[in-house]
C-alpha atoms as a PDB file:
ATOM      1  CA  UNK A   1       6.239  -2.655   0.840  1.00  0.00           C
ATOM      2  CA  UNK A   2       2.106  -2.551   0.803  1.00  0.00           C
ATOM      3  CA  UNK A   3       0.338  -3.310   3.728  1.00  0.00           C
ATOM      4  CA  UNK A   4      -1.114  -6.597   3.256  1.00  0.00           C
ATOM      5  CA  UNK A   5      -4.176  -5.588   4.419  1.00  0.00           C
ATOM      6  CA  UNK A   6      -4.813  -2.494   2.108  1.00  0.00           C
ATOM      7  CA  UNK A   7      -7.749  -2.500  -0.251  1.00  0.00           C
ATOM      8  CA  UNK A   8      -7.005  -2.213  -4.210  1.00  0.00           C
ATOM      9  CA  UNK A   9      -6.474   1.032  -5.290  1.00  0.00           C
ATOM     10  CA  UNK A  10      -9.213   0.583  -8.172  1.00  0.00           C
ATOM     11  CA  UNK A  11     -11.457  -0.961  -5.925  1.00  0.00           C
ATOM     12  CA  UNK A  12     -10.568   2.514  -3.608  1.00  0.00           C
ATOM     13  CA  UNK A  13     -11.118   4.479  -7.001  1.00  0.00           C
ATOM     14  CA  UNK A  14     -14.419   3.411  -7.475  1.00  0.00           C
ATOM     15  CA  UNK A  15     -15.403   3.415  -4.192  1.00  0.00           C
ATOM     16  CA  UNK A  16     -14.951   7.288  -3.679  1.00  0.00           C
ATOM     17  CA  UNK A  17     -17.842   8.358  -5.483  1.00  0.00           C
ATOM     18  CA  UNK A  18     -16.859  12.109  -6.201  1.00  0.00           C
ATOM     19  CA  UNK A  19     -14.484  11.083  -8.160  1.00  0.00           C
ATOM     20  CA  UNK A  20     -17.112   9.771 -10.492  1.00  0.00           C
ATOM     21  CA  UNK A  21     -18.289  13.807 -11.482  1.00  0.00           C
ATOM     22  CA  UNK A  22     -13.909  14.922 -10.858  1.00  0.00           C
ATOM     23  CA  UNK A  23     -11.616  16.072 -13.143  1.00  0.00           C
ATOM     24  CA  UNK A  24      -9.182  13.756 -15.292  1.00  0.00           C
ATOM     25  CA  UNK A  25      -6.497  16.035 -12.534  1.00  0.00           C
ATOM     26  CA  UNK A  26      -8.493  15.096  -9.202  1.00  0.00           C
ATOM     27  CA  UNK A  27      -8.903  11.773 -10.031  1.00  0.00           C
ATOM     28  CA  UNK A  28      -4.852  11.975 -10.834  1.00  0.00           C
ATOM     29  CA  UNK A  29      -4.120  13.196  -7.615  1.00  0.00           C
ATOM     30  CA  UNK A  30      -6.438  11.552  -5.855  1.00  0.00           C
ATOM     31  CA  UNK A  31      -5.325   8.087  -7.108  1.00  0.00           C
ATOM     32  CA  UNK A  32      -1.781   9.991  -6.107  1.00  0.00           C
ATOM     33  CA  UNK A  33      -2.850   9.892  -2.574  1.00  0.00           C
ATOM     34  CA  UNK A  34      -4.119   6.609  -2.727  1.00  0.00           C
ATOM     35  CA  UNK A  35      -1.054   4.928  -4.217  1.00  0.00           C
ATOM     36  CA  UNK A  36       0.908   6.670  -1.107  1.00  0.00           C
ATOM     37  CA  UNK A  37      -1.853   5.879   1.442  1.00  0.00           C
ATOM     38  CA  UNK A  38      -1.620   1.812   0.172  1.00  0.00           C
ATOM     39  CA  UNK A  39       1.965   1.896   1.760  1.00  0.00           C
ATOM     40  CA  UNK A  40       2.043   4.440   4.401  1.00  0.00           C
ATOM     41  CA  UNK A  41       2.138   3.702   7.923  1.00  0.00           C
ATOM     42  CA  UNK A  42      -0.712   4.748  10.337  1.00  0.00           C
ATOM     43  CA  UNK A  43       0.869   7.940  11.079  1.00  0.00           C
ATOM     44  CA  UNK A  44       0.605   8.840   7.726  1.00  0.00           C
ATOM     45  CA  UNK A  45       4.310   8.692   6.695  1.00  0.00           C
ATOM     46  CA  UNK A  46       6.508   6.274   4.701  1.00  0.00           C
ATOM     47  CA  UNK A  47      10.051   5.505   4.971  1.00  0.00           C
ATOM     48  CA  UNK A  48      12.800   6.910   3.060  1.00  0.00           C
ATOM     49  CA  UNK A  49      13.648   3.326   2.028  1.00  0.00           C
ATOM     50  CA  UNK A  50       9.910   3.067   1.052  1.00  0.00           C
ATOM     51  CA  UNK A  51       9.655   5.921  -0.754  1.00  0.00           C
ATOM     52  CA  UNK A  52      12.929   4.821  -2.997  1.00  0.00           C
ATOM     53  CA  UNK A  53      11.136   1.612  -3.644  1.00  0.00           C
ATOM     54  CA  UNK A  54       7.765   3.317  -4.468  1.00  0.00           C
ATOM     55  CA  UNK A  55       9.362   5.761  -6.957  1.00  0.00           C
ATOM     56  CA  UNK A  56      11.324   2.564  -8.864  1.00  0.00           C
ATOM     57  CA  UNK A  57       8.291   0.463  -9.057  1.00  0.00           C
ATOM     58  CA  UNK A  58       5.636   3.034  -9.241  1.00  0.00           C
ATOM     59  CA  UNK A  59       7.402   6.374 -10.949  1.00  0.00           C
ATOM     60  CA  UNK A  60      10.088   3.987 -13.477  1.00  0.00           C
ATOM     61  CA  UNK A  61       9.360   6.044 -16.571  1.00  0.00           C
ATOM     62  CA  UNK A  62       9.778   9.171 -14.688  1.00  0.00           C
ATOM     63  CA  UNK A  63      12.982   8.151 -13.177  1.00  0.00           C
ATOM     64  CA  UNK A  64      14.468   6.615 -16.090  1.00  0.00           C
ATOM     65  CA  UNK A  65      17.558   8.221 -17.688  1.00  0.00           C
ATOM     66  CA  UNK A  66      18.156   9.958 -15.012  1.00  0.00           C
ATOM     67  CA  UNK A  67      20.637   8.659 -13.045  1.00  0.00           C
ATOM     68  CA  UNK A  68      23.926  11.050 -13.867  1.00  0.00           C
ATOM     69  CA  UNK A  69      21.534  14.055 -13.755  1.00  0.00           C
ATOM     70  CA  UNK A  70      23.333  15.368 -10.452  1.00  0.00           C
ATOM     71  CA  UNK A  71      19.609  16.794  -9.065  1.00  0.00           C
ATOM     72  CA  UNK A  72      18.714  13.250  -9.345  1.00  0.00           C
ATOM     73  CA  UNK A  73      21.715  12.129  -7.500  1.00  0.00           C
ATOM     74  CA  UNK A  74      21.050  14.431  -4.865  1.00  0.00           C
ATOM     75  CA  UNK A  75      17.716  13.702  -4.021  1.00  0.00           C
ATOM     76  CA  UNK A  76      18.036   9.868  -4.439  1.00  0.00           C
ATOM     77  CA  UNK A  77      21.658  10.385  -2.020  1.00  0.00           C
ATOM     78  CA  UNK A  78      19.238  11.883   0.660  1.00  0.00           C
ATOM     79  CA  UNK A  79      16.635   8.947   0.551  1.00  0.00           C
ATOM     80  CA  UNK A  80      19.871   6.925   0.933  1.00  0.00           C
ATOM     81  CA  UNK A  81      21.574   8.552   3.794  1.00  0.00           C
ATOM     82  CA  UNK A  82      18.639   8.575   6.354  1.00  0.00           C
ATOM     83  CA  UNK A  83      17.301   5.072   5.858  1.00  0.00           C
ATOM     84  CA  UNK A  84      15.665   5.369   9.111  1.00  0.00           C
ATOM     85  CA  UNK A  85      13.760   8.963   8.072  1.00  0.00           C
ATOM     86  CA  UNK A  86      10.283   8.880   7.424  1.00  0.00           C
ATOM     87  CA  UNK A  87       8.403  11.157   4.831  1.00  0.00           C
ATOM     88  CA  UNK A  88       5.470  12.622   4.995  1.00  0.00           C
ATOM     89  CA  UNK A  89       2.791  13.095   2.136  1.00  0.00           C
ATOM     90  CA  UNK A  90       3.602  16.830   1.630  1.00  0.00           C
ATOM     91  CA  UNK A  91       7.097  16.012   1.145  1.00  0.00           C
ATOM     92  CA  UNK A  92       6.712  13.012  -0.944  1.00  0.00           C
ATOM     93  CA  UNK A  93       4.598  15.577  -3.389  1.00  0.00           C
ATOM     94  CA  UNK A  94       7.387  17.625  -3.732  1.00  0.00           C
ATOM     95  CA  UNK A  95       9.896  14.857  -4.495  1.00  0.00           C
ATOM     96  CA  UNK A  96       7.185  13.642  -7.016  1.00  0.00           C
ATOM     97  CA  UNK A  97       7.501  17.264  -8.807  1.00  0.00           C
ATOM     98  CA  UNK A  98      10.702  17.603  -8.688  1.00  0.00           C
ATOM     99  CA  UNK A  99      11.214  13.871 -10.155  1.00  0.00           C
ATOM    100  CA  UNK A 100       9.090  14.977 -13.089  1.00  0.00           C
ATOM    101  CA  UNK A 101      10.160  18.124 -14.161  1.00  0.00           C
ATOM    102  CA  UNK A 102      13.838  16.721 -14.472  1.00  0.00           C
ATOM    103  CA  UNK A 103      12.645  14.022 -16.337  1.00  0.00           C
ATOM    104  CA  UNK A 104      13.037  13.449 -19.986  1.00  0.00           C
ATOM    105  CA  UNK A 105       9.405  11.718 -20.078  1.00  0.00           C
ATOM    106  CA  UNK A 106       8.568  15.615 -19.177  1.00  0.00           C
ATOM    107  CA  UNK A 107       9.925  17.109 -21.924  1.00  0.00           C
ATOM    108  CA  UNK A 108       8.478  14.782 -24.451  1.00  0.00           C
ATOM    109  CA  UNK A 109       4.821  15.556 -23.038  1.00  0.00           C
ATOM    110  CA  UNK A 110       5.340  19.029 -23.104  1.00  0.00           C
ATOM    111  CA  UNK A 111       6.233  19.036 -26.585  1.00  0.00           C
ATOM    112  CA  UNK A 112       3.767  16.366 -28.287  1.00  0.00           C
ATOM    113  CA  UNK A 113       0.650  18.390 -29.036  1.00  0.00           C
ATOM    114  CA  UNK A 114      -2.788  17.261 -27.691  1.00  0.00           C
ATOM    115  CA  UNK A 115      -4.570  15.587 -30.258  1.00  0.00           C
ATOM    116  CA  UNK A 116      -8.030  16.053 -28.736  1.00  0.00           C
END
Protein backbone atom coordinates (compact mmCIF):
# COMPACT_ATOMS: atom_id res chain seq x y z
CA UNK A 1 0.00 0.00 0.00
CA UNK A 2 1.34 3.90 -0.23
CA UNK A 3 2.38 5.54 2.68
CA UNK A 4 -0.21 7.93 3.53
CA UNK A 5 2.06 10.45 4.06
CA UNK A 6 4.02 10.35 0.68
CA UNK A 7 3.97 13.36 -1.59
CA UNK A 8 2.43 12.93 -5.29
CA UNK A 9 4.64 11.57 -7.57
CA UNK A 10 3.95 14.57 -10.13
CA UNK A 11 4.19 16.95 -7.54
CA UNK A 12 7.85 14.87 -6.79
CA UNK A 13 8.37 15.13 -10.71
CA UNK A 14 8.27 18.63 -10.83
CA UNK A 15 9.87 19.26 -7.87
CA UNK A 16 13.29 17.65 -8.96
CA UNK A 17 14.38 20.25 -11.15
CA UNK A 18 17.04 18.28 -13.29
CA UNK A 19 14.65 16.50 -14.57
CA UNK A 20 13.40 19.59 -16.27
CA UNK A 21 16.86 19.62 -18.85
CA UNK A 22 16.73 15.07 -18.57
CA UNK A 23 16.12 12.75 -21.03
CA UNK A 24 12.52 11.31 -21.97
CA UNK A 25 14.77 7.84 -20.27
CA UNK A 26 15.89 9.71 -16.92
CA UNK A 27 12.81 11.15 -16.35
CA UNK A 28 11.42 7.31 -17.01
CA UNK A 29 13.53 5.96 -14.54
CA UNK A 30 13.52 8.49 -12.35
CA UNK A 31 9.68 8.57 -12.05
CA UNK A 32 10.64 4.54 -11.77
CA UNK A 33 12.28 5.27 -8.55
CA UNK A 34 9.77 7.46 -7.40
CA UNK A 35 6.79 5.17 -7.97
CA UNK A 36 8.93 2.51 -5.76
CA UNK A 37 10.10 5.13 -3.21
CA UNK A 38 6.00 6.22 -2.72
CA UNK A 39 5.61 2.64 -1.16
CA UNK A 40 8.84 1.58 0.22
CA UNK A 41 9.57 1.39 3.74
CA UNK A 42 12.30 3.57 5.41
CA UNK A 43 14.87 1.06 4.86
CA UNK A 44 14.40 1.35 1.42
CA UNK A 45 12.73 -2.03 0.68
CA UNK A 46 9.18 -3.23 -0.08
CA UNK A 47 7.54 -6.40 0.61
CA UNK A 48 7.16 -9.26 -1.60
CA UNK A 49 3.38 -8.92 -1.06
CA UNK A 50 3.92 -5.20 -1.99
CA UNK A 51 5.75 -5.63 -4.80
CA UNK A 52 2.91 -8.21 -6.28
CA UNK A 53 0.42 -5.51 -5.64
CA UNK A 54 2.60 -2.73 -7.21
CA UNK A 55 3.24 -4.74 -10.41
CA UNK A 56 -0.88 -5.49 -10.79
CA UNK A 57 -1.85 -1.97 -10.23
CA UNK A 58 1.11 -0.18 -11.54
CA UNK A 59 2.79 -2.69 -14.38
CA UNK A 60 -1.10 -4.31 -15.62
CA UNK A 61 -0.33 -3.94 -19.31
CA UNK A 62 3.00 -5.43 -18.84
CA UNK A 63 1.74 -8.32 -16.93
CA UNK A 64 -1.20 -9.02 -18.91
CA UNK A 65 -1.39 -12.28 -20.90
CA UNK A 66 0.99 -13.61 -19.14
CA UNK A 67 -0.11 -15.76 -16.72
CA UNK A 68 0.63 -19.52 -18.32
CA UNK A 69 4.01 -18.14 -19.52
CA UNK A 70 5.90 -20.54 -16.97
CA UNK A 71 8.82 -17.54 -16.42
CA UNK A 72 5.92 -15.62 -15.27
CA UNK A 73 4.76 -18.31 -13.02
CA UNK A 74 8.00 -18.60 -11.57
CA UNK A 75 8.73 -15.29 -10.63
CA UNK A 76 5.14 -14.43 -9.45
CA UNK A 77 5.44 -18.25 -7.31
CA UNK A 78 8.54 -16.63 -5.56
CA UNK A 79 6.75 -13.28 -4.57
CA UNK A 80 4.17 -15.80 -3.28
CA UNK A 81 6.19 -18.15 -1.26
CA UNK A 82 8.12 -15.60 0.96
CA UNK A 83 5.30 -13.25 1.87
CA UNK A 84 7.35 -12.08 4.66
CA UNK A 85 10.63 -11.23 2.18
CA UNK A 86 11.36 -7.84 1.50
CA UNK A 87 12.88 -6.48 -1.87
CA UNK A 88 15.11 -4.14 -2.42
CA UNK A 89 15.20 -1.47 -5.33
CA UNK A 90 17.99 -3.29 -7.27
CA UNK A 91 16.02 -6.33 -7.25
CA UNK A 92 12.71 -4.89 -7.96
CA UNK A 93 14.61 -3.42 -11.31
CA UNK A 94 15.39 -6.64 -12.35
CA UNK A 95 11.93 -8.14 -11.83
CA UNK A 96 10.70 -4.98 -13.74
CA UNK A 97 13.03 -6.18 -16.83
CA UNK A 98 12.39 -9.34 -16.74
CA UNK A 99 8.43 -8.59 -16.55
CA UNK A 100 8.87 -6.63 -19.76
CA UNK A 101 10.84 -8.48 -21.97
CA UNK A 102 8.38 -11.53 -21.55
CA UNK A 103 5.67 -9.44 -22.20
CA UNK A 104 3.61 -9.31 -25.29
CA UNK A 105 3.18 -5.34 -24.81
CA UNK A 106 7.17 -5.77 -25.60
CA UNK A 107 6.96 -7.25 -28.66
CA UNK A 108 4.38 -4.96 -30.08
CA UNK A 109 6.73 -1.83 -29.24
CA UNK A 110 9.55 -3.34 -30.69
CA UNK A 111 7.90 -3.88 -33.84
CA UNK A 112 5.67 -0.59 -34.41
CA UNK A 113 8.08 1.85 -36.03
CA UNK A 114 8.68 5.33 -34.47
CA UNK A 115 6.76 7.75 -36.21
CA UNK A 116 8.83 10.77 -35.14
Amino acid sequence: MPKSNSIPISKQLSSIKALGKGSELEKAIATTILVYNSRAGNDGKMSKTEVKDLLHTQFQNFTQGQEAKPKYKELMKDLDEDSTGQMAFEDFMILLLSMTLMSDLFNEIRQTKNTK
